[in-house]
Protein backbone atom coordinates (compact mmCIF):
# COMPACT_ATOMS: atom_id res chain seq x y z
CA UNK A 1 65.19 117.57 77.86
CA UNK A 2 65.38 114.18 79.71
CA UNK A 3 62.82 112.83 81.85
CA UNK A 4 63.13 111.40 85.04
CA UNK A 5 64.27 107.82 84.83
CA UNK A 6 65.54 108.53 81.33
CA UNK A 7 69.03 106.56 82.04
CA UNK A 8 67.05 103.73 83.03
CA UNK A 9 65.45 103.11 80.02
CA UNK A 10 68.77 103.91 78.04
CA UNK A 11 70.86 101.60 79.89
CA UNK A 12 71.28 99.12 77.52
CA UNK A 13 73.47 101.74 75.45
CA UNK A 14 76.91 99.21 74.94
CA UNK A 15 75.23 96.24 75.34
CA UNK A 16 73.81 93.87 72.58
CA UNK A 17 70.24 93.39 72.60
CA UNK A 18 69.87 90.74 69.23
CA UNK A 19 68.81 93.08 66.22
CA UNK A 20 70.35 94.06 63.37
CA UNK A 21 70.45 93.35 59.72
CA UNK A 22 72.50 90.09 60.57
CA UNK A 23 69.24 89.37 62.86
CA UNK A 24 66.12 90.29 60.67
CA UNK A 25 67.92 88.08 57.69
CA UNK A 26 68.63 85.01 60.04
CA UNK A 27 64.58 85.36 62.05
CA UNK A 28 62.63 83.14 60.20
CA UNK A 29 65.17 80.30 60.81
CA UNK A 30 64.67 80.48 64.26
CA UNK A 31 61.01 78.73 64.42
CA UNK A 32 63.52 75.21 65.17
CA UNK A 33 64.76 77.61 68.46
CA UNK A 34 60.83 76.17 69.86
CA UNK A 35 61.48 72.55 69.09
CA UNK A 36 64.23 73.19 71.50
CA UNK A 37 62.53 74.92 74.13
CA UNK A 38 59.67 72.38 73.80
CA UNK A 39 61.95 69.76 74.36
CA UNK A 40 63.34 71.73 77.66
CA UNK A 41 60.10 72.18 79.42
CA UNK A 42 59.38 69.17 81.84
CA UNK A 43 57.27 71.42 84.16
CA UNK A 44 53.96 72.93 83.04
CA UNK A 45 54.29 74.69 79.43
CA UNK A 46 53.81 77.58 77.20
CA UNK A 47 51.65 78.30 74.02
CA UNK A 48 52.76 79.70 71.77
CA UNK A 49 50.98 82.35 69.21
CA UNK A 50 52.90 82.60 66.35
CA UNK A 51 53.31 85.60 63.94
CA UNK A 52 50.89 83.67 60.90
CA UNK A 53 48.34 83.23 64.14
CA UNK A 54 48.99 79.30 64.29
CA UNK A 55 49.49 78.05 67.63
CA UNK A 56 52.35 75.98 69.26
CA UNK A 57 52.41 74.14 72.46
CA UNK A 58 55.82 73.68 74.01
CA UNK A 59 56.01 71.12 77.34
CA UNK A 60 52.74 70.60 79.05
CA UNK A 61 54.35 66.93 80.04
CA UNK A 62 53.96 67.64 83.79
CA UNK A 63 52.33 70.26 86.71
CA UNK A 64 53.68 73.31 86.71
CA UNK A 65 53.62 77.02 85.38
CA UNK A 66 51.48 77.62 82.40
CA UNK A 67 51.94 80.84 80.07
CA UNK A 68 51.00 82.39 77.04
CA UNK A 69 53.01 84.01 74.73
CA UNK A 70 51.78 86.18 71.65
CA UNK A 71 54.71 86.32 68.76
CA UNK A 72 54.82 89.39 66.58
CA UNK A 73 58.00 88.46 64.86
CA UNK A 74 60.58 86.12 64.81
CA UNK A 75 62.71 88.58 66.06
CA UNK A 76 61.58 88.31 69.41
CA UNK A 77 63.06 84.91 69.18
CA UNK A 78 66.49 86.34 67.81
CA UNK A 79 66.86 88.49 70.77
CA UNK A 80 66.05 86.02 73.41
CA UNK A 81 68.50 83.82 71.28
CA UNK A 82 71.26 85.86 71.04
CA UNK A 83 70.96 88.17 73.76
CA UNK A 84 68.93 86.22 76.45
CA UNK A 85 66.82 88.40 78.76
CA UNK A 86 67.90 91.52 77.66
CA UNK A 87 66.98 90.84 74.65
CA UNK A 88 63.68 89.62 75.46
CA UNK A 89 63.12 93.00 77.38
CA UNK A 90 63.81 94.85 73.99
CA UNK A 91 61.55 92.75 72.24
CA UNK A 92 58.67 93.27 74.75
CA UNK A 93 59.15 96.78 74.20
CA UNK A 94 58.83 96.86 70.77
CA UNK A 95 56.07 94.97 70.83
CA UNK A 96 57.76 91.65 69.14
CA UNK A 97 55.59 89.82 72.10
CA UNK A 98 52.68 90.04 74.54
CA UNK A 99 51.25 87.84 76.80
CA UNK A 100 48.20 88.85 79.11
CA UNK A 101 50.50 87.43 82.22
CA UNK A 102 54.01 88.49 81.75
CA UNK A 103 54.19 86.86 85.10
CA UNK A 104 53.25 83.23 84.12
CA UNK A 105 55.85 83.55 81.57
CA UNK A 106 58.82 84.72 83.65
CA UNK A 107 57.74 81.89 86.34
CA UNK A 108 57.93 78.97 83.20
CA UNK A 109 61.54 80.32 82.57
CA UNK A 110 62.38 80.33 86.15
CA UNK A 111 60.98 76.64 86.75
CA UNK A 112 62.60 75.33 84.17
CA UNK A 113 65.99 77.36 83.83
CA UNK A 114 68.19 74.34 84.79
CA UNK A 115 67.16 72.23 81.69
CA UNK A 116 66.68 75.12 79.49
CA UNK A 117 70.55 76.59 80.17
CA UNK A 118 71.68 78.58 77.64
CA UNK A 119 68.79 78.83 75.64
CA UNK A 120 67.61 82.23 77.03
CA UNK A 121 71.51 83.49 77.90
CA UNK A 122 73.60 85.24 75.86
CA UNK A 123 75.97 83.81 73.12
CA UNK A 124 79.23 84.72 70.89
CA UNK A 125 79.90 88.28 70.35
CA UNK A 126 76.78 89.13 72.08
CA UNK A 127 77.91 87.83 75.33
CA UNK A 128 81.24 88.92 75.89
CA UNK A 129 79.95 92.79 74.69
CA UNK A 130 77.15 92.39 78.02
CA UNK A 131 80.03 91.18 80.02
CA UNK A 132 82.43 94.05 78.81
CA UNK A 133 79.50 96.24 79.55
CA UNK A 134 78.50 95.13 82.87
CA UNK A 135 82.56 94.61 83.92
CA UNK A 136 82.62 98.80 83.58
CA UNK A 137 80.06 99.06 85.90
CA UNK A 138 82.23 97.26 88.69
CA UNK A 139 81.33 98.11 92.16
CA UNK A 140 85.14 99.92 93.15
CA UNK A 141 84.45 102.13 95.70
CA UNK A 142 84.28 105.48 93.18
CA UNK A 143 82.03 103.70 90.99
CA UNK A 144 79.38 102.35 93.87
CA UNK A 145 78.56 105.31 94.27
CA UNK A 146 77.55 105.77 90.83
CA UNK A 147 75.49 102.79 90.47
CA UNK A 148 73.79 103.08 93.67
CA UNK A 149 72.57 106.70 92.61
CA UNK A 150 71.29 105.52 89.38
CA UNK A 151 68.70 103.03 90.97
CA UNK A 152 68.09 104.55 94.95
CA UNK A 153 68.74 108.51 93.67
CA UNK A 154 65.45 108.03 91.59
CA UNK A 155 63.74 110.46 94.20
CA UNK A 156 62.15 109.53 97.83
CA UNK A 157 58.94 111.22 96.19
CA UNK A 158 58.77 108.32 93.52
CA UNK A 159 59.46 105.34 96.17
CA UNK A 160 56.88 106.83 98.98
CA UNK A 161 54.46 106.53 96.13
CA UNK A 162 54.13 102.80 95.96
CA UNK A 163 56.10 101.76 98.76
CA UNK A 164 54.36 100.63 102.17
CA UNK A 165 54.41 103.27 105.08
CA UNK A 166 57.78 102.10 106.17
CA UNK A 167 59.72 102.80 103.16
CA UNK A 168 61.17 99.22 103.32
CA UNK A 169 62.74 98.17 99.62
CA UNK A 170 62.93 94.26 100.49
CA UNK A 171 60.60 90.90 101.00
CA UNK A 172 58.68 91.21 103.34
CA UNK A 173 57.75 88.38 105.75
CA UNK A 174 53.55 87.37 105.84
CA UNK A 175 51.98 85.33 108.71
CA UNK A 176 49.06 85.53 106.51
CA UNK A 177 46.92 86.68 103.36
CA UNK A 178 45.36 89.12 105.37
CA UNK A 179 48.56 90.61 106.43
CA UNK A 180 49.18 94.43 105.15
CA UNK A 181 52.12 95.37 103.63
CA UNK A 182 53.45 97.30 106.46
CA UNK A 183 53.01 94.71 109.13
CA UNK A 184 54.84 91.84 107.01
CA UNK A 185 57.54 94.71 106.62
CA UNK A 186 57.86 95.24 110.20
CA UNK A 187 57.57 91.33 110.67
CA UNK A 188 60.80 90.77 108.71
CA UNK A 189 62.48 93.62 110.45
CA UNK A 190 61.93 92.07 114.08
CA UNK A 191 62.62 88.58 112.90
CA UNK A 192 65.84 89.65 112.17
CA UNK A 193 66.73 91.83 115.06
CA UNK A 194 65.39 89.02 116.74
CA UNK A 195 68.27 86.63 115.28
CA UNK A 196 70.67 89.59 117.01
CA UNK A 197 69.77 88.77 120.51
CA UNK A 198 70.19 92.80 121.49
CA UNK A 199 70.16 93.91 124.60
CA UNK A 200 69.66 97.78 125.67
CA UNK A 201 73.19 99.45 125.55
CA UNK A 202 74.52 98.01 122.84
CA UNK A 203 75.59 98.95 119.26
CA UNK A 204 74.61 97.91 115.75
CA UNK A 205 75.75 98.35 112.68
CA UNK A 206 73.50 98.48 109.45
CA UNK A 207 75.03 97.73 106.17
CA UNK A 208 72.77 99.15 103.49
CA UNK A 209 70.40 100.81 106.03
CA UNK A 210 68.02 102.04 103.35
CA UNK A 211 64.89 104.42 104.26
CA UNK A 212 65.83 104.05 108.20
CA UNK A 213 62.67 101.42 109.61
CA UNK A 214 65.49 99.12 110.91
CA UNK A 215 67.63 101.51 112.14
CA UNK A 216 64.29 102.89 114.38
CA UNK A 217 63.00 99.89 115.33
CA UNK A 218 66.25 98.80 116.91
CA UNK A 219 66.25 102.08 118.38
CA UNK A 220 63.19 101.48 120.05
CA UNK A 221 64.66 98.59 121.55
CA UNK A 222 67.28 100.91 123.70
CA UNK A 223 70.40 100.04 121.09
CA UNK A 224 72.32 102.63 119.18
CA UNK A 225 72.79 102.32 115.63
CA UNK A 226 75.34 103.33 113.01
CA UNK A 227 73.57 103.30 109.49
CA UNK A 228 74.94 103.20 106.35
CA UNK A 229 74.16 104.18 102.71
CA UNK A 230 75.53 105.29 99.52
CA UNK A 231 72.23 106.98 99.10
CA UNK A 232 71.87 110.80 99.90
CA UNK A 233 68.39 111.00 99.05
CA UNK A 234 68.05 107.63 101.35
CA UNK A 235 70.31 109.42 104.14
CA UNK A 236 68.09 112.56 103.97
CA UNK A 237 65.04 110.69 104.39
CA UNK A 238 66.22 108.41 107.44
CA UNK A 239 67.39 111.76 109.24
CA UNK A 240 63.81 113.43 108.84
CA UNK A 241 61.96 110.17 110.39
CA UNK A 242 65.02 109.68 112.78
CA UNK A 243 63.83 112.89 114.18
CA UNK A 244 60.61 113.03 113.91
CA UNK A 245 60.63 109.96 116.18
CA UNK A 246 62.70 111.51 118.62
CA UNK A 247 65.63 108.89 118.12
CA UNK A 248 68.50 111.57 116.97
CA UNK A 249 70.25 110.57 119.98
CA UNK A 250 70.36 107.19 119.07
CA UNK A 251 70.91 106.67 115.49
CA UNK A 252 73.50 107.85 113.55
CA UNK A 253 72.93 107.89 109.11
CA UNK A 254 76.61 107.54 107.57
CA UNK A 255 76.90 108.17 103.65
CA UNK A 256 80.21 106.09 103.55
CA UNK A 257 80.86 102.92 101.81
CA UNK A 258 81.24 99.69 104.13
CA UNK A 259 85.04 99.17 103.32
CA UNK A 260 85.86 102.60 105.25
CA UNK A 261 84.23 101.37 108.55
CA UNK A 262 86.41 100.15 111.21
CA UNK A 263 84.90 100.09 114.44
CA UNK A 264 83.61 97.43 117.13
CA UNK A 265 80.05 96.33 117.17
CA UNK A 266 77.79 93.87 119.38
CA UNK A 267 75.92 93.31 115.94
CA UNK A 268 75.59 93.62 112.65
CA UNK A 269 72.36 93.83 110.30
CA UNK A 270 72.44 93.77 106.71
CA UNK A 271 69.24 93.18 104.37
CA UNK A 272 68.92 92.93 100.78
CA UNK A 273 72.42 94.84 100.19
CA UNK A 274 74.73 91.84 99.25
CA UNK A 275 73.56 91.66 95.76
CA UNK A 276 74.62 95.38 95.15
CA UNK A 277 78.11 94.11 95.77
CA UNK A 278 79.47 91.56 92.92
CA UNK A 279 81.66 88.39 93.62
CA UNK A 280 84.34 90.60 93.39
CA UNK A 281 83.64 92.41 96.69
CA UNK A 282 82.42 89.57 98.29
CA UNK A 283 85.70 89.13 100.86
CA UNK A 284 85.37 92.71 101.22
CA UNK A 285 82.09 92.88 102.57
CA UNK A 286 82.41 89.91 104.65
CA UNK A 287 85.34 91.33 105.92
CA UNK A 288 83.69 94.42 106.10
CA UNK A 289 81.17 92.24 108.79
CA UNK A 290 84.11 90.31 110.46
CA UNK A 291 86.23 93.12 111.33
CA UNK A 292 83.64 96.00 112.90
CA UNK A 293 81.54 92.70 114.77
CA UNK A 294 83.05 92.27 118.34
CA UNK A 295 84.27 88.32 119.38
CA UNK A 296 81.23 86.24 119.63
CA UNK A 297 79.17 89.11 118.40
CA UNK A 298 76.23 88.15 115.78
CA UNK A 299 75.10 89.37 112.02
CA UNK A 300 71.84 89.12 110.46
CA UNK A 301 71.86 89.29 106.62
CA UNK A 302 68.86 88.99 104.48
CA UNK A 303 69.98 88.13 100.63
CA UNK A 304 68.85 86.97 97.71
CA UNK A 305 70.56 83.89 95.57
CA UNK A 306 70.81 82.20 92.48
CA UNK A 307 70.34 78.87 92.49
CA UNK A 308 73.37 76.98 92.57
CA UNK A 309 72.87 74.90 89.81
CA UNK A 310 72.76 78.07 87.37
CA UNK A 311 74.96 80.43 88.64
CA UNK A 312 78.29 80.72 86.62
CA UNK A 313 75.84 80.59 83.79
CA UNK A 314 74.26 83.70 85.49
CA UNK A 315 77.43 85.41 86.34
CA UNK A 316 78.70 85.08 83.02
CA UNK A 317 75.88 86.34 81.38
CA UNK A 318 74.64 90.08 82.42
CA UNK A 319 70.49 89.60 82.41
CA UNK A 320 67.95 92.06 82.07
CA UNK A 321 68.31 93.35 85.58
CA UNK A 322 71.98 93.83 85.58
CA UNK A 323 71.66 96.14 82.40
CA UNK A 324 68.65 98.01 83.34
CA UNK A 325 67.76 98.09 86.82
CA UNK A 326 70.81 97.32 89.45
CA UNK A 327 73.86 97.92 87.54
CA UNK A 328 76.77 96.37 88.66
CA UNK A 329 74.58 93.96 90.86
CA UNK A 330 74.81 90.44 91.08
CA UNK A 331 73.08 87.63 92.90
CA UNK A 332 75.13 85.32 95.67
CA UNK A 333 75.79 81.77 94.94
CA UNK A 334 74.82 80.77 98.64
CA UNK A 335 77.43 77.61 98.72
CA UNK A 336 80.44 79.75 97.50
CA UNK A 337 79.55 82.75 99.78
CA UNK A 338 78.90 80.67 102.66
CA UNK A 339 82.08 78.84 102.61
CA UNK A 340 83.61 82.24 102.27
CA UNK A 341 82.01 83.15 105.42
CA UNK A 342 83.74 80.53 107.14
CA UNK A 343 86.56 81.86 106.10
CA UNK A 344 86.35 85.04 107.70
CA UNK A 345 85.64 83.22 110.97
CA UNK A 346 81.54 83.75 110.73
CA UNK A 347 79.76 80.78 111.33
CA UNK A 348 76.86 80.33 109.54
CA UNK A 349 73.95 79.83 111.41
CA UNK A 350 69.81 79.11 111.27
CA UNK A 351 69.36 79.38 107.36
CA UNK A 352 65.38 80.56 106.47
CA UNK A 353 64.51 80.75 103.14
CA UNK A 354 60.88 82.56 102.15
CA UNK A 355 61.07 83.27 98.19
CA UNK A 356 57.19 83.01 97.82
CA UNK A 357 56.97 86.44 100.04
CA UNK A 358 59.09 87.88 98.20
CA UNK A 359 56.87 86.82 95.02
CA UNK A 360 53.52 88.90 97.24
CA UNK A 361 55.53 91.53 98.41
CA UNK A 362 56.80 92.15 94.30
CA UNK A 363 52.88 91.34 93.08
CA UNK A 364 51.41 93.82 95.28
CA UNK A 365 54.54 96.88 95.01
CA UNK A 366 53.25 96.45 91.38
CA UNK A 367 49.77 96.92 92.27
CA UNK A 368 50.58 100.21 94.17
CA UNK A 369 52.68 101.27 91.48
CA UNK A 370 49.89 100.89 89.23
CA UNK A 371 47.98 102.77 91.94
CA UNK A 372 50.77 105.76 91.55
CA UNK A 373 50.35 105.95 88.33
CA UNK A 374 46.83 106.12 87.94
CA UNK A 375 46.47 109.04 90.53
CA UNK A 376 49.41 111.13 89.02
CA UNK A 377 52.03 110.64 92.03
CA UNK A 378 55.11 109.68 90.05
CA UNK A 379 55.70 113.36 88.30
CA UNK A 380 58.61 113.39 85.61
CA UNK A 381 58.21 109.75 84.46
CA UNK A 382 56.94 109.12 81.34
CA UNK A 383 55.17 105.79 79.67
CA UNK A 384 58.92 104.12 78.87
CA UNK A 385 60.02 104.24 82.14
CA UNK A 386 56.61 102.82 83.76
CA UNK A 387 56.67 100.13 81.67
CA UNK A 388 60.37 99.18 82.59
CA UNK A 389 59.92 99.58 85.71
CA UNK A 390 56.12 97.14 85.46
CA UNK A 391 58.43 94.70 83.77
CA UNK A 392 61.24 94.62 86.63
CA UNK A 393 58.53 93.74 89.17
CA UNK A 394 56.73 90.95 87.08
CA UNK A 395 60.24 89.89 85.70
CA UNK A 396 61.48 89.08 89.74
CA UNK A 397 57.98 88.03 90.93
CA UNK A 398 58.11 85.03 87.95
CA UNK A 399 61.58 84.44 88.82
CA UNK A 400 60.53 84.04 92.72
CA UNK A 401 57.31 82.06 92.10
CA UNK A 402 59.71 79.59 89.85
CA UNK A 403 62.63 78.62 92.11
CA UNK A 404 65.20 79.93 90.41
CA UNK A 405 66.00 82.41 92.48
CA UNK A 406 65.51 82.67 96.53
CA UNK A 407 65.48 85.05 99.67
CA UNK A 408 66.69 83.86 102.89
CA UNK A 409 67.96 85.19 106.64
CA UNK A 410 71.11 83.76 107.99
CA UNK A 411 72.64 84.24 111.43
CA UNK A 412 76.47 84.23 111.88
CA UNK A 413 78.59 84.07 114.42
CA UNK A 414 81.93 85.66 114.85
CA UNK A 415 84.56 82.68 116.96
């Protein structure tokens, strides 16, 4: 019998995560892979533990990140070789490497990912199976569906667990350390309904409208809403606080994809639900924006990029959270997508980028996760999917705290 989470942890079923015979014969070779990484480490460093207990310190020339990593086997090095960070995931689960802060070790790749290039992607045969792999997971309207299920489907019981009060599943925005969770949520959510410029009587249209917290708090501002989601457990959940807020009148929960809408909008808000898209659908969903957003209307979007500098090595490469967590997902390259927006007659407008709340807001779900866990809230799951799920967080929260990867809100204006 499967548990919950099950096809999670199996994901990487057709894709190539470095072992084999062809691996465990090749391993001990791969000790000259570190003279290479040394060499492509100019900020902070690593040491190294290897499996005969010597020590090895890679970088350390300049400030920066600083890690530990505990080798088991050389194969650890074959997967991250040959199958980049999926297969440094598989290694961590079997236990080919530790490190006390998985963290640290995530941020050193992420600081340093522009010199290190294709030393932690995917290569050869191993490649082009992840791309095969991740190519079947497209995000065609039939198969969104699918993916989004996999990932938001998980059960509203297992995301109220760890998840702030307002079920919000995206950076939040802190004025300060002392800040809870739930007030940086609701922070983020009236900064961008601020960028909207609303007024009672009006209509907006959420793309992605998760749990329902934007949807209400526009509400509360005397606007009607149209959300969407792929989501029915999502869907179910917005209706129930929808109502129990007294705001049925107002807000409407769609389960329909954004390429069937067609209607005419003052606004348009869309957080964190870009990345589920792919490059692919990128002119769709920008359409998507452009065509339901009345003349000189406005959109908010909150995404999350890759930097620019690595990205067609990114989208050419499935990672660790395209095979495990958000299938079919990718992150935008914010030059290409912008000029795309342009396009599509949507000026972009008022750029804010604020990846190291994103890095809090990932260190302390984890902590409340942990928190679940410990108190027996997340029924069904067993140890494997925990520690996938423990890895996900530290694996974005490294790649925040490192650059590579950013969160921003952007404005844009329809001519």
């Amino acid at each position: 019998m499967s548990t919950r989470g099950e096809h999670l942890v199996r994901a990487d079923r057709g894709f190539a995560t470095g072992g084999g015979m062809l691996a465990r014969l090749t391993a001990p070779a791969l000790s000259k892979l570190l003279a290479e990484i040394d060499r492509c480490l100019p900020n902070g460093g690593i040491q190294v533990i290897l499996p005969d207990g010597t020590k090895r310190r890679l970088g350390f020339r300049a400030r920066g990140p600083k890690a530990v990593v505990h080798l088991s086997s050389w194969l650890a090095l074959v997967r991250l070789a040959t199958s980049g960070s999926v297969g440094w995931y598989k290694a961590w689960t079997l236990g080919e490497w530790s490190s006390p802060d998985p963290v640290a070790v995530f941020e050193s790749f992420s600081a340093n990912a522009v010199p290190l290039g294709d030393i932690g992607r995917a290569k050869g045969l191993f490649r082009w199976i992840n791309a095969l792999a991740h190519r079947l997971r497209d995000n065609a309207p039939r198969k969104a569906r699918q993916n989004i299920a996999a990932h938001y489907d998980l059960g509203n019981d297992f995301y109220s667990a760890w998840l702030d009060a307002t079920m919000t599943y995206s950076s939040a925005r802190f004025g300060s350390a002392d800040d809870s969770l739930e007030d940086a949520q609701l922070r983020k959510v009236h900064m961008l309904l601020d960028r909207l410029d609303l007024n009672p009587g009006q209509r907006l249209l959420e793309i992605g409208c998760g749990w329902g917290t934007l949807a209400i708090e526009a509400a509360k501002r005397g606007v009607s809403v149209v959300g969407l989601t792929l989501s029915s457990e999502q869907k179910a959940w917005a209706e129930r606080k929808i109502g129990e807020a007294g705001l049925s009148d107002w807000i409407e929960i769609r389960l329909q994809d954004y390429r069937e809408t067609d209607e005419q909008f003052d606004a348009v808000a869309s957080v964190e639900m870009v990345e589920a898209v792919g490059r692919r659908w990128w002119g769709a969903y920008l359409g998507s924006v452009a065509r339901n957003l009345k003349r000189d209307g406005r959109a908010a979007l909150q995404f999350i990029s890759m930097d620019h500098r690595l990205f067609d090595r990114y989208a050419r490469n499935p990672d660790f959270i395209q095979t495990y967590i958000f299938p079919g997902g990718l992150l935008l390259d914010e030059p290409d997508f912008e000029q795309l927006a342009r396009e599509y007659g949507l000026d972009w407008q008022d750029r804010q980028g604020f990846r190291m709340d994103y890095a809090e807001t990932l260190k302390r779900w984890r902590e409340c996760y942990d928190q679940a866990v410990a108190r027996g809230a997340l029924k069904g799951f067993e140890e494997p999917f925990h520690s996938l799920w423990r890895y996900y967080l530290m694996y974005c929260e490294g790649g925040f705290r490192g650059g590579a990867i950013d969160v921003a809100q952007v404005t844009m204006m329809k001519a």
